[in-house]
Protein backbone atom coordinates (compact mmCIF):
# COMPACT_ATOMS: atom_id res chain seq x y z
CA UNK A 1 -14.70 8.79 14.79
CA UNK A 2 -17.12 11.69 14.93
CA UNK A 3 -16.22 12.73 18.57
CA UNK A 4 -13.73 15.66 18.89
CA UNK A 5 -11.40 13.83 21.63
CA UNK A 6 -11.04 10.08 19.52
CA UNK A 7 -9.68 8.09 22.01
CA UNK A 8 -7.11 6.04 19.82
CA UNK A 9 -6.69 2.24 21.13
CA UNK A 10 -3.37 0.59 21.52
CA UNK A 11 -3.11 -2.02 18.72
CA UNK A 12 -3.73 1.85 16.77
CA UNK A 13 -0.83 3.64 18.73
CA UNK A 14 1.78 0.77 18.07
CA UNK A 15 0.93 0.18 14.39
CA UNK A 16 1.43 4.25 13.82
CA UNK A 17 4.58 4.54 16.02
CA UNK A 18 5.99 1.17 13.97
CA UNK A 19 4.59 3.04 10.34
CA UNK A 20 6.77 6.22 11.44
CA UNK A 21 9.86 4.47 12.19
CA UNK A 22 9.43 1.70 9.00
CA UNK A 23 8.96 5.11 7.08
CA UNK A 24 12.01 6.59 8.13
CA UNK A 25 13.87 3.47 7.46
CA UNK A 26 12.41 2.97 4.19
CA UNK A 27 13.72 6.76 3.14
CA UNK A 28 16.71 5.62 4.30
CA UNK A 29 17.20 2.58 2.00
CA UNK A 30 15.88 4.46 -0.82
CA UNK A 31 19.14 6.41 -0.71
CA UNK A 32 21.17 4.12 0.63
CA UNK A 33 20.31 1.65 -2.69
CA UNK A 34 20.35 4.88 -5.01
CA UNK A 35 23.39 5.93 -3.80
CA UNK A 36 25.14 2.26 -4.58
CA UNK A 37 23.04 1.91 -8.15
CA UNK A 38 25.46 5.10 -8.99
CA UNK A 39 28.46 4.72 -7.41
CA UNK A 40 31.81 1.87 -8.78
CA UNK A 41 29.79 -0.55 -7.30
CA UNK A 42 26.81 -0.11 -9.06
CA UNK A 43 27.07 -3.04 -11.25
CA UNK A 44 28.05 -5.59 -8.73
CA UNK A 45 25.09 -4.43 -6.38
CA UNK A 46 22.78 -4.28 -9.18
CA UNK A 47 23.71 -7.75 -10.12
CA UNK A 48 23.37 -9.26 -6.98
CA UNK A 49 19.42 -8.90 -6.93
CA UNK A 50 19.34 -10.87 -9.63
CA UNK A 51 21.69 -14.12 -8.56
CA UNK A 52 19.08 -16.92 -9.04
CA UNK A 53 18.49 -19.09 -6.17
CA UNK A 54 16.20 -22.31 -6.72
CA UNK A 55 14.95 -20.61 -10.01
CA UNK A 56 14.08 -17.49 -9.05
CA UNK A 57 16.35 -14.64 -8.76
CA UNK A 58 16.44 -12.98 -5.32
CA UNK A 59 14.86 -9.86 -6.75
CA UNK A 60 12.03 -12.42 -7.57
CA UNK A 61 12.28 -13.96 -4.07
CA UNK A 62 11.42 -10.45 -2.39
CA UNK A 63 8.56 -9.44 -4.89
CA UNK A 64 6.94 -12.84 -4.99
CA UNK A 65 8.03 -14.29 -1.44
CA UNK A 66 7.97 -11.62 1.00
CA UNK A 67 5.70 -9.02 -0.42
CA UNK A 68 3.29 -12.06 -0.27
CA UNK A 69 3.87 -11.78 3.80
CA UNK A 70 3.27 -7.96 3.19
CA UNK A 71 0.01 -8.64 1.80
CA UNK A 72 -0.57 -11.02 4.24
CA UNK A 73 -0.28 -8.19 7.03
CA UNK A 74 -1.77 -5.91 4.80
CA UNK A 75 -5.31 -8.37 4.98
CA UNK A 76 -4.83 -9.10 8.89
CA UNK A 77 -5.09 -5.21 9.38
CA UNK A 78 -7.97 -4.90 6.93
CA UNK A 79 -10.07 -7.58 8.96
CA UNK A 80 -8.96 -6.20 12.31
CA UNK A 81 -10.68 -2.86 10.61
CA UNK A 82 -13.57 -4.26 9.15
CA UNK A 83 -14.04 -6.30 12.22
CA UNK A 84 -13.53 -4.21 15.27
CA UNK A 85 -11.82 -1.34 14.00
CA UNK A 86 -11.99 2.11 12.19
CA UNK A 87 -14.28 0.53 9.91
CA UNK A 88 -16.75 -1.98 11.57
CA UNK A 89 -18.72 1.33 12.14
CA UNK A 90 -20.68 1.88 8.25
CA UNK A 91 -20.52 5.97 9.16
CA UNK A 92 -17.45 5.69 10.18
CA UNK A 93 -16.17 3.74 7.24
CA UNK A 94 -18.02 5.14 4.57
CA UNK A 95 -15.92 8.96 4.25
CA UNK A 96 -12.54 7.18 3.60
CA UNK A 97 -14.15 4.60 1.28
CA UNK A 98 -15.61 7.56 -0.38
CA UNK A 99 -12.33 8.70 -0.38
CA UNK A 100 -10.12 6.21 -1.51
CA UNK A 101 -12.26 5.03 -4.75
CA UNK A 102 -11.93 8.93 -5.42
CA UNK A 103 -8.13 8.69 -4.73
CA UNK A 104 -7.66 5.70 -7.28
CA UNK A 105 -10.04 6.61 -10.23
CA UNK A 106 -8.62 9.95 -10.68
CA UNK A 107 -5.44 8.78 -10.80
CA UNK A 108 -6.00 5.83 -13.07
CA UNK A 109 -8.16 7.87 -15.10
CA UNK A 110 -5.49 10.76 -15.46
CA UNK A 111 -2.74 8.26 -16.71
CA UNK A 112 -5.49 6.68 -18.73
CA UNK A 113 -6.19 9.47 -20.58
CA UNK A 114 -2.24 10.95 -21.12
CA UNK A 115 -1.43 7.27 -22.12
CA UNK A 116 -4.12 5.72 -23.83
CA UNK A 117 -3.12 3.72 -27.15
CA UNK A 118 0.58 3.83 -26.33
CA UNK A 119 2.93 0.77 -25.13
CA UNK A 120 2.66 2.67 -21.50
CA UNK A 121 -1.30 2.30 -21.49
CA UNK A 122 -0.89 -0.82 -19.37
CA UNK A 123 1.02 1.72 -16.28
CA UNK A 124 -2.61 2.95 -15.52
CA UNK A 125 -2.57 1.54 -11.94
CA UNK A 126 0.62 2.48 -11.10
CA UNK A 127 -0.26 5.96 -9.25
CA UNK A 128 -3.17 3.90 -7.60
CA UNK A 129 -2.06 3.44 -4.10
CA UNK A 130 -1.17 5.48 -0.78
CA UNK A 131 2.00 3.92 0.96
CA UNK A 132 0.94 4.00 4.65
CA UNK A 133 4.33 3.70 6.34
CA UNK A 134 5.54 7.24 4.46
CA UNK A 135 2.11 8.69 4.56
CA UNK A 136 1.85 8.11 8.50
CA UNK A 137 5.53 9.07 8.77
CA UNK A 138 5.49 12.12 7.30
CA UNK A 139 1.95 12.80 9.65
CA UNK A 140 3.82 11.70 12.36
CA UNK A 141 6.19 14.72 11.65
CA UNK A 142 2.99 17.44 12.65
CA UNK A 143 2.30 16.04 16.10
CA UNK A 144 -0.14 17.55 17.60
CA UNK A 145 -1.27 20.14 15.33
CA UNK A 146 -3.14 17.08 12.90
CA UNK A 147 -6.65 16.27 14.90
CA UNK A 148 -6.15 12.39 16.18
CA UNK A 149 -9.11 11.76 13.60
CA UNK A 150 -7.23 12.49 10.40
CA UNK A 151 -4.23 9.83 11.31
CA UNK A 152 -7.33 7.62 11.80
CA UNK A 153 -8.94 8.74 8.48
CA UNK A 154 -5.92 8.79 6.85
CA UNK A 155 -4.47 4.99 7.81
CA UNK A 156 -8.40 3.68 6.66
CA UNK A 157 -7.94 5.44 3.09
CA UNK A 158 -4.39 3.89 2.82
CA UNK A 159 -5.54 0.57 3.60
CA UNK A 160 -8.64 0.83 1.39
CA UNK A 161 -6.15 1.90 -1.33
CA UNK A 162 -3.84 -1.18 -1.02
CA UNK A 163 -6.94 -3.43 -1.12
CA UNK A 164 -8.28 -1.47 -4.46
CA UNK A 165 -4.40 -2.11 -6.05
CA UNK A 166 -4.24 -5.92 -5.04
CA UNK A 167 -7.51 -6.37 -7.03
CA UNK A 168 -5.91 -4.21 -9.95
CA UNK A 169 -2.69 -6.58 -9.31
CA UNK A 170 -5.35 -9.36 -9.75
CA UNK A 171 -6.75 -8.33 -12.59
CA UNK A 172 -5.60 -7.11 -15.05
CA UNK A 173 -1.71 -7.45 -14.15
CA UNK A 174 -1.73 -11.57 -14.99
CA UNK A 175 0.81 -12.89 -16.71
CA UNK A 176 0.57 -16.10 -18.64
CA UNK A 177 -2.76 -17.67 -16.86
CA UNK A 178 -3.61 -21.02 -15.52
CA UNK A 179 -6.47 -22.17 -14.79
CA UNK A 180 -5.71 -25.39 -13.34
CA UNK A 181 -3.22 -23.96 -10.86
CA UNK A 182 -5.70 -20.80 -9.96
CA UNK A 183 -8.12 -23.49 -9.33
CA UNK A 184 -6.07 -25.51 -6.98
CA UNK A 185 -5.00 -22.10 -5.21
CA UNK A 186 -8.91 -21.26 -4.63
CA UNK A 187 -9.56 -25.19 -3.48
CA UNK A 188 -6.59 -24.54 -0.85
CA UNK A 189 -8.60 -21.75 0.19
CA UNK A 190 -11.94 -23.16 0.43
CA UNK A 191 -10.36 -25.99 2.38
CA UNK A 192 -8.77 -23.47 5.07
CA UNK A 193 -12.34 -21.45 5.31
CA UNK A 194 -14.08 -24.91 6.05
CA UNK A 195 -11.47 -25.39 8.62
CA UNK A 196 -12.30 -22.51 10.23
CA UNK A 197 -15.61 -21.80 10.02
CA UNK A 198 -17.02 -25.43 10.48
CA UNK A 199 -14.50 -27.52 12.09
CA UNK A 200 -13.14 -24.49 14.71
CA UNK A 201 -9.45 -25.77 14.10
CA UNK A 202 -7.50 -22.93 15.39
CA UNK A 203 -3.80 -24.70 14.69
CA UNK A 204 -1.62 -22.04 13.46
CA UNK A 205 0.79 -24.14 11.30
CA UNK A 206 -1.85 -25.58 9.39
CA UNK A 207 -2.88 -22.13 8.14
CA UNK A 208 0.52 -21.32 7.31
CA UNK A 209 1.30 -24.79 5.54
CA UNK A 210 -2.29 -24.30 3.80
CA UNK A 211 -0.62 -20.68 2.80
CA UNK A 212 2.80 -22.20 1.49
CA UNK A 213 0.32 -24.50 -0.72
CA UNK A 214 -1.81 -21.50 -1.87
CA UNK A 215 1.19 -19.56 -2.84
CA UNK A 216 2.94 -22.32 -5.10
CA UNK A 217 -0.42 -22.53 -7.08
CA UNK A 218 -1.16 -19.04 -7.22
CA UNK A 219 2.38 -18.70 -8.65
CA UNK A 220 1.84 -20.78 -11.24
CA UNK A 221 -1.51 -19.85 -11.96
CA UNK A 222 0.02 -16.42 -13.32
CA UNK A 223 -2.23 -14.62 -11.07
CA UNK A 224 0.43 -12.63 -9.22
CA UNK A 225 1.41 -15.09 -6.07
CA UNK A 226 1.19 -12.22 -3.69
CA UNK A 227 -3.14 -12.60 -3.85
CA UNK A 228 -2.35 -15.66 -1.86
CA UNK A 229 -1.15 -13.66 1.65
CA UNK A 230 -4.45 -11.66 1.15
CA UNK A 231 -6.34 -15.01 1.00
CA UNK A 232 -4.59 -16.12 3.57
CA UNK A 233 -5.34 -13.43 5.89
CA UNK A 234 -9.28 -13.74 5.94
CA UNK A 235 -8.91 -17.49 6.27
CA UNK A 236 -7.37 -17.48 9.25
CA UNK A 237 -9.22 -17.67 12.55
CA UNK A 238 -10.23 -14.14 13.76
CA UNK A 239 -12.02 -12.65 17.05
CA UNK A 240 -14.16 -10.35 16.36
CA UNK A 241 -14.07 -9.39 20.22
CA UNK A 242 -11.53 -6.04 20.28
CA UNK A 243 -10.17 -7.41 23.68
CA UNK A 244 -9.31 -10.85 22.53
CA UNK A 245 -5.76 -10.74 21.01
CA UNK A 246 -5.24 -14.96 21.48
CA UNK A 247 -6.64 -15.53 18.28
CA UNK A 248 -4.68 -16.61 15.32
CA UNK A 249 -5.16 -13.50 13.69
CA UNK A 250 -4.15 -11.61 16.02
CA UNK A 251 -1.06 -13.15 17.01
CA UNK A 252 0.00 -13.61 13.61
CA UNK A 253 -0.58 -9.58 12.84
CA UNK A 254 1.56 -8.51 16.07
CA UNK A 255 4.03 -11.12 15.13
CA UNK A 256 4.49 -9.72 11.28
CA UNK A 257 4.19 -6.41 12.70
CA UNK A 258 7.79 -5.32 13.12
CA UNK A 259 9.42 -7.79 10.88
CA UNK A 260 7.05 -6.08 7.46
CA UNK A 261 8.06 -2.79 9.11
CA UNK A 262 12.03 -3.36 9.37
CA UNK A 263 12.51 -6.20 7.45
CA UNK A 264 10.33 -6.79 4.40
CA UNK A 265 9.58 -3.14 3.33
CA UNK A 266 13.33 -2.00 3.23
CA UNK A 267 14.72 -4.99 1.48
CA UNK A 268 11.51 -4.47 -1.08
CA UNK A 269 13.37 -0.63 -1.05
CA UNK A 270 16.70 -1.96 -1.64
CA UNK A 271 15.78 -4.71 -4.58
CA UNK A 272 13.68 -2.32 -6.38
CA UNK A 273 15.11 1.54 -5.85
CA UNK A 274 18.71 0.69 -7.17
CA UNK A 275 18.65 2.07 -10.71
CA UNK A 276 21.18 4.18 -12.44
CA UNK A 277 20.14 7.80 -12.99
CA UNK A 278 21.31 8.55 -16.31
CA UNK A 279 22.79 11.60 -18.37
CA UNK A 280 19.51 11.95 -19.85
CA UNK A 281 17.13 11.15 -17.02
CA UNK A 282 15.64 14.77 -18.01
CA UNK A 283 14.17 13.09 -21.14
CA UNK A 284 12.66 9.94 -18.94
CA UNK A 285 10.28 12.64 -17.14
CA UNK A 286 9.24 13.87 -20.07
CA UNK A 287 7.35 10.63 -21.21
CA UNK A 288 3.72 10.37 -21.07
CA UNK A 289 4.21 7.54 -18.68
CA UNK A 290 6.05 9.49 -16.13
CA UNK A 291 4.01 13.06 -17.00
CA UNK A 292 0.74 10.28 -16.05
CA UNK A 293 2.53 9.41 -12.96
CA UNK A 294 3.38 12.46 -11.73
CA UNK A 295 0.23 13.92 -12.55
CA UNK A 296 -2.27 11.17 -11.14
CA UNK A 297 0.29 11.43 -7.70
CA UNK A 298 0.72 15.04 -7.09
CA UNK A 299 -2.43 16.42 -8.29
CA UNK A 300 -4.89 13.31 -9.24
CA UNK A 301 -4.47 11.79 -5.54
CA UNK A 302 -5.75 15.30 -3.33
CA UNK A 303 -8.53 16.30 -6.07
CA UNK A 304 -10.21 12.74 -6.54
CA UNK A 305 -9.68 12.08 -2.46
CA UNK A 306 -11.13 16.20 -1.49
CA UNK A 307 -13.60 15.59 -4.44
CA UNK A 308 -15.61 12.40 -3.62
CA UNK A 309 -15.70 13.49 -0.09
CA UNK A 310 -16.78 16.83 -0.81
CA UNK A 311 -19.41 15.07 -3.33
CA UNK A 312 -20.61 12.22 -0.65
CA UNK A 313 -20.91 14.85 2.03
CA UNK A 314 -23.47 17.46 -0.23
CA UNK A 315 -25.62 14.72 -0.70
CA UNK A 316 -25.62 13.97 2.78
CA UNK A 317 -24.23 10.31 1.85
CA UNK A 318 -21.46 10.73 5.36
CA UNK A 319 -20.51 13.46 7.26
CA UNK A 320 -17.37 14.52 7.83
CA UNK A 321 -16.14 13.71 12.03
CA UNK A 322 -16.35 16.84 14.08
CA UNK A 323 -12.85 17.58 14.27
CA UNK A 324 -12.20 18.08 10.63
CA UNK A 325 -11.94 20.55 8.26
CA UNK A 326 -11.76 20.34 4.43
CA UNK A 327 -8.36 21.36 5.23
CA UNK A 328 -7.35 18.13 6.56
CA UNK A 329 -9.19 16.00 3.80
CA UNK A 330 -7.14 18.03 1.42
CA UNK A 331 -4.12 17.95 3.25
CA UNK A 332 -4.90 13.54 3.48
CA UNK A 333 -5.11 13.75 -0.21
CA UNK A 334 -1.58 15.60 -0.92
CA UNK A 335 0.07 12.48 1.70
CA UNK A 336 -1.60 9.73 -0.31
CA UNK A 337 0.15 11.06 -2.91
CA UNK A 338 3.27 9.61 -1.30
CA UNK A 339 2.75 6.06 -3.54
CA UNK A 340 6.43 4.68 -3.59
CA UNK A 341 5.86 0.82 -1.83
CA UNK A 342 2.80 -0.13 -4.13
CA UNK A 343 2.98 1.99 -6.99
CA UNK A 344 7.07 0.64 -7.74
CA UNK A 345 5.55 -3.20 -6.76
CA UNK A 346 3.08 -2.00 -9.83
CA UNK A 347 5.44 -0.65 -11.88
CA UNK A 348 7.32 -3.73 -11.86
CA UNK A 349 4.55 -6.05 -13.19
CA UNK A 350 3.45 -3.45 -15.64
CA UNK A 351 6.80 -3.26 -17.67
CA UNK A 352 7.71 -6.63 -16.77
CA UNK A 353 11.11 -7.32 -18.74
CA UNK A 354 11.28 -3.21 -19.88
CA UNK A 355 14.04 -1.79 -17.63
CA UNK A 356 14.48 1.09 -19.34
CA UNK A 357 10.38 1.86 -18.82
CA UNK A 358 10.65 0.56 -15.15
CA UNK A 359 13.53 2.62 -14.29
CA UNK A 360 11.54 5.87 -15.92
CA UNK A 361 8.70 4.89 -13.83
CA UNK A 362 10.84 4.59 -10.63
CA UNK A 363 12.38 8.14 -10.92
CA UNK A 364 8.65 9.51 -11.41
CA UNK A 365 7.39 7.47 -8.35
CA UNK A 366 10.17 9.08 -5.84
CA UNK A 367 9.77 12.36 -7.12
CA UNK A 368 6.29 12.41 -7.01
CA UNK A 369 6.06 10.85 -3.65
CA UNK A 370 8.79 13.51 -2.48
CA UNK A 371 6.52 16.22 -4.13
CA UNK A 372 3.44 14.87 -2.28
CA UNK A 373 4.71 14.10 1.14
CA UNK A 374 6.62 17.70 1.35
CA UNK A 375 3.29 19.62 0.02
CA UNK A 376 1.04 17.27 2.20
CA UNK A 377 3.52 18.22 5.47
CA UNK A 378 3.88 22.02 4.45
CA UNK A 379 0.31 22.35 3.64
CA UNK A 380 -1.04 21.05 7.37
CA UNK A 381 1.66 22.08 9.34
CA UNK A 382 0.85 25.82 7.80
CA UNK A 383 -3.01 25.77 7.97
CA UNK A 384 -3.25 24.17 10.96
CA UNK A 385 -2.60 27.01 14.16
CA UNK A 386 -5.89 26.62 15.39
CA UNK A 387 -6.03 22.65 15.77
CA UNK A 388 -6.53 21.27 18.70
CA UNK A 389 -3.83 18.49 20.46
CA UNK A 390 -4.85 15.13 20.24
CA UNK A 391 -3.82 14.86 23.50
């Protein structure tokens, strides 16, 4: 990561160039479900996320079900990373670990501190995350006048980010708890590890049967089911061996690959951006929730990212790679502004049955991710004449 020409490997290529286009996509739904939320159709097409089907409405079905295959593709690309990737390197991993703790305390600690005491207190994690298909899509945009290095950087800190909000998800956003059920979900778990590790089994529907099983139980446990895909993803069998792509991680990542991009993501865009923009949506943004929001995204995100690497680098903790500038970590921390995917997912368990709240929440999230990803592309694409291609 250090050298000025990184050489960027295929499985890196096709998960950018599939980021871009799920990005562009998801802008697309955004309006698309906007646009029907506030049009004479608005009530049937808010109604129809929320036709139950075998007790659990489809709304339900999307953030439960397939955001648990999200996070299931979300933990194969973390393993690929810590395994053989960006981050299986400690000097190369350390500056956007650095990076993304700074990028989710300042937040937190921005909404924290504008909400603290208040019945919006518990919306602390929502400006948290980076979403990494419009962060890399709006990169995407500047070509070659971003170093290859900061797309590399940049994808590292977004996953980091996601795996710092599914332990906030974990923690502290639990709804009525189990322990019986969280226990069974772990012993599922334990019993796919041992399958793997000692016994070698490398039968893929046995995994995904064992991942069904930890689901159910995480569900009912109250810890939020979608924990289970991460769980899933570090039981399965995995090559450490950057050439070997027959394992079952790795055929399970390329096969989730497109359908989390153009499937998964923009019906999670659809279920959860269709909300009617009031008379009064003026007053919404003028909540402490939404002012912590907006805040922790558009200026919390690039000073707690720019900060802690700034800090880590003076005390010669990492180094930043060659073809860098503090421009570019600066310009990294305006795009992981750009929360949408994770932050609404957030949103939703931290007003659970407040629509009025979530909907406020919503409106802050896509303006401040607008905000972000427009400074973020206006900020690199103008201090960046002197940057050479990655080509």
């Amino acid at each position: 990561m250090a050298d000025i020409q990184t050489v960027l490997s295929r499985t890196f290529n096709n998960f950018f160039e599939s980021e871009k286009s799920s990005g562009i996509l998801l802008i697309f739904c955004t309006l698309v479900s906007l646009a029907l939320a506030n049009s004479s159709l608005g009530h049937d097409y808010l109604g129809f996320w929320h036709v139950p089907i075998a007790g659990l409405t489809i709304e339900h079905w999307v953030n439960d079900g397939l955001m648990a295959i999200f996070f299931l593709f979300v933990g194969l690309e973390l393993e690929r990373e810590l395994y053989n990737g960006e981050l299986s390197n400690p000097k190369n991993a350390l500056l956007p670990v650095v990076a993304a703790l700074g990028g989710i305390s300042v937040p937190a600690l921005i909404h924290f501190m504008l909400n603290t005491g208040t019945p919006t207190q518990a919306g602390t994690g929502i400006p948290m995350a980076t979403d990494i298909a419009f962060a890399l899509g709006v990169l995407s945009m500047l070509g070659s006048r971003v170093p290859a290095s900061l797309k590399i950087f940049l994808t590292a800190l977004a996953v980091i980010d996601d795996l710092g909000a599914i332990i906030v998800i974990a923690l502290f956003y639990t709804a009525q708890f189990s322990l019986i059920h969280l226990v069974s979900a772990l012993g599922v778990f334990i019993l796919l590890l041992v399958l793997n590790r000692v016994f070698k089994v490398m039968w893929m529907p046995l995994y995904l049967l064992g991942g069904v099983l930890m689901w159910f139980f995480m569900f009912k446990s109250g810890v939020h089911a979608t924990i289970s895909g991460v769980l899933l993803a570090f039981a399965l069998p995995f090559s450490a061996k950057a050439e070997d792509e027959e394992s079952p991680s790795h055929r399970l990542e390329n096969f989730l690959h497109k359908p989390v991009a153009f499937m998964i993501l923009p019906l999670f865009a659809l279920a959860n951006t269709g909300f009617i923009i009031g008379p009064a949506w003026q007053n919404s943004l003028a909540s402490r929730n939404s002012w912590g929001i907006i805040a922790g995204l558009v200026i919390g995100k690039p000073a707690g990212i720019t900060l802690a690497c700034f800090l880590a680098v003076v005390i010669n903790v990492c180094q930043l790679p060659l073809d860098l500038k503090w421009r570019h970590i600066f310009g990294a921390g305006l795009l992981g502004g750009i929360g949408f995917t994770m932050s609404i997912f957030i949103a939703n368990l931290a007003f659970s049955g407040k629509a009025e709240i979530i909907d406020a929440s919503k409106l802050a999230i896509l303006l401040s991710s607008l905000a972000a990803g427009t400074l973020g592309f206006l900020w690199l694409k103008l201090s960046n004449s002197e940057i050479q291609s990655m080509e």
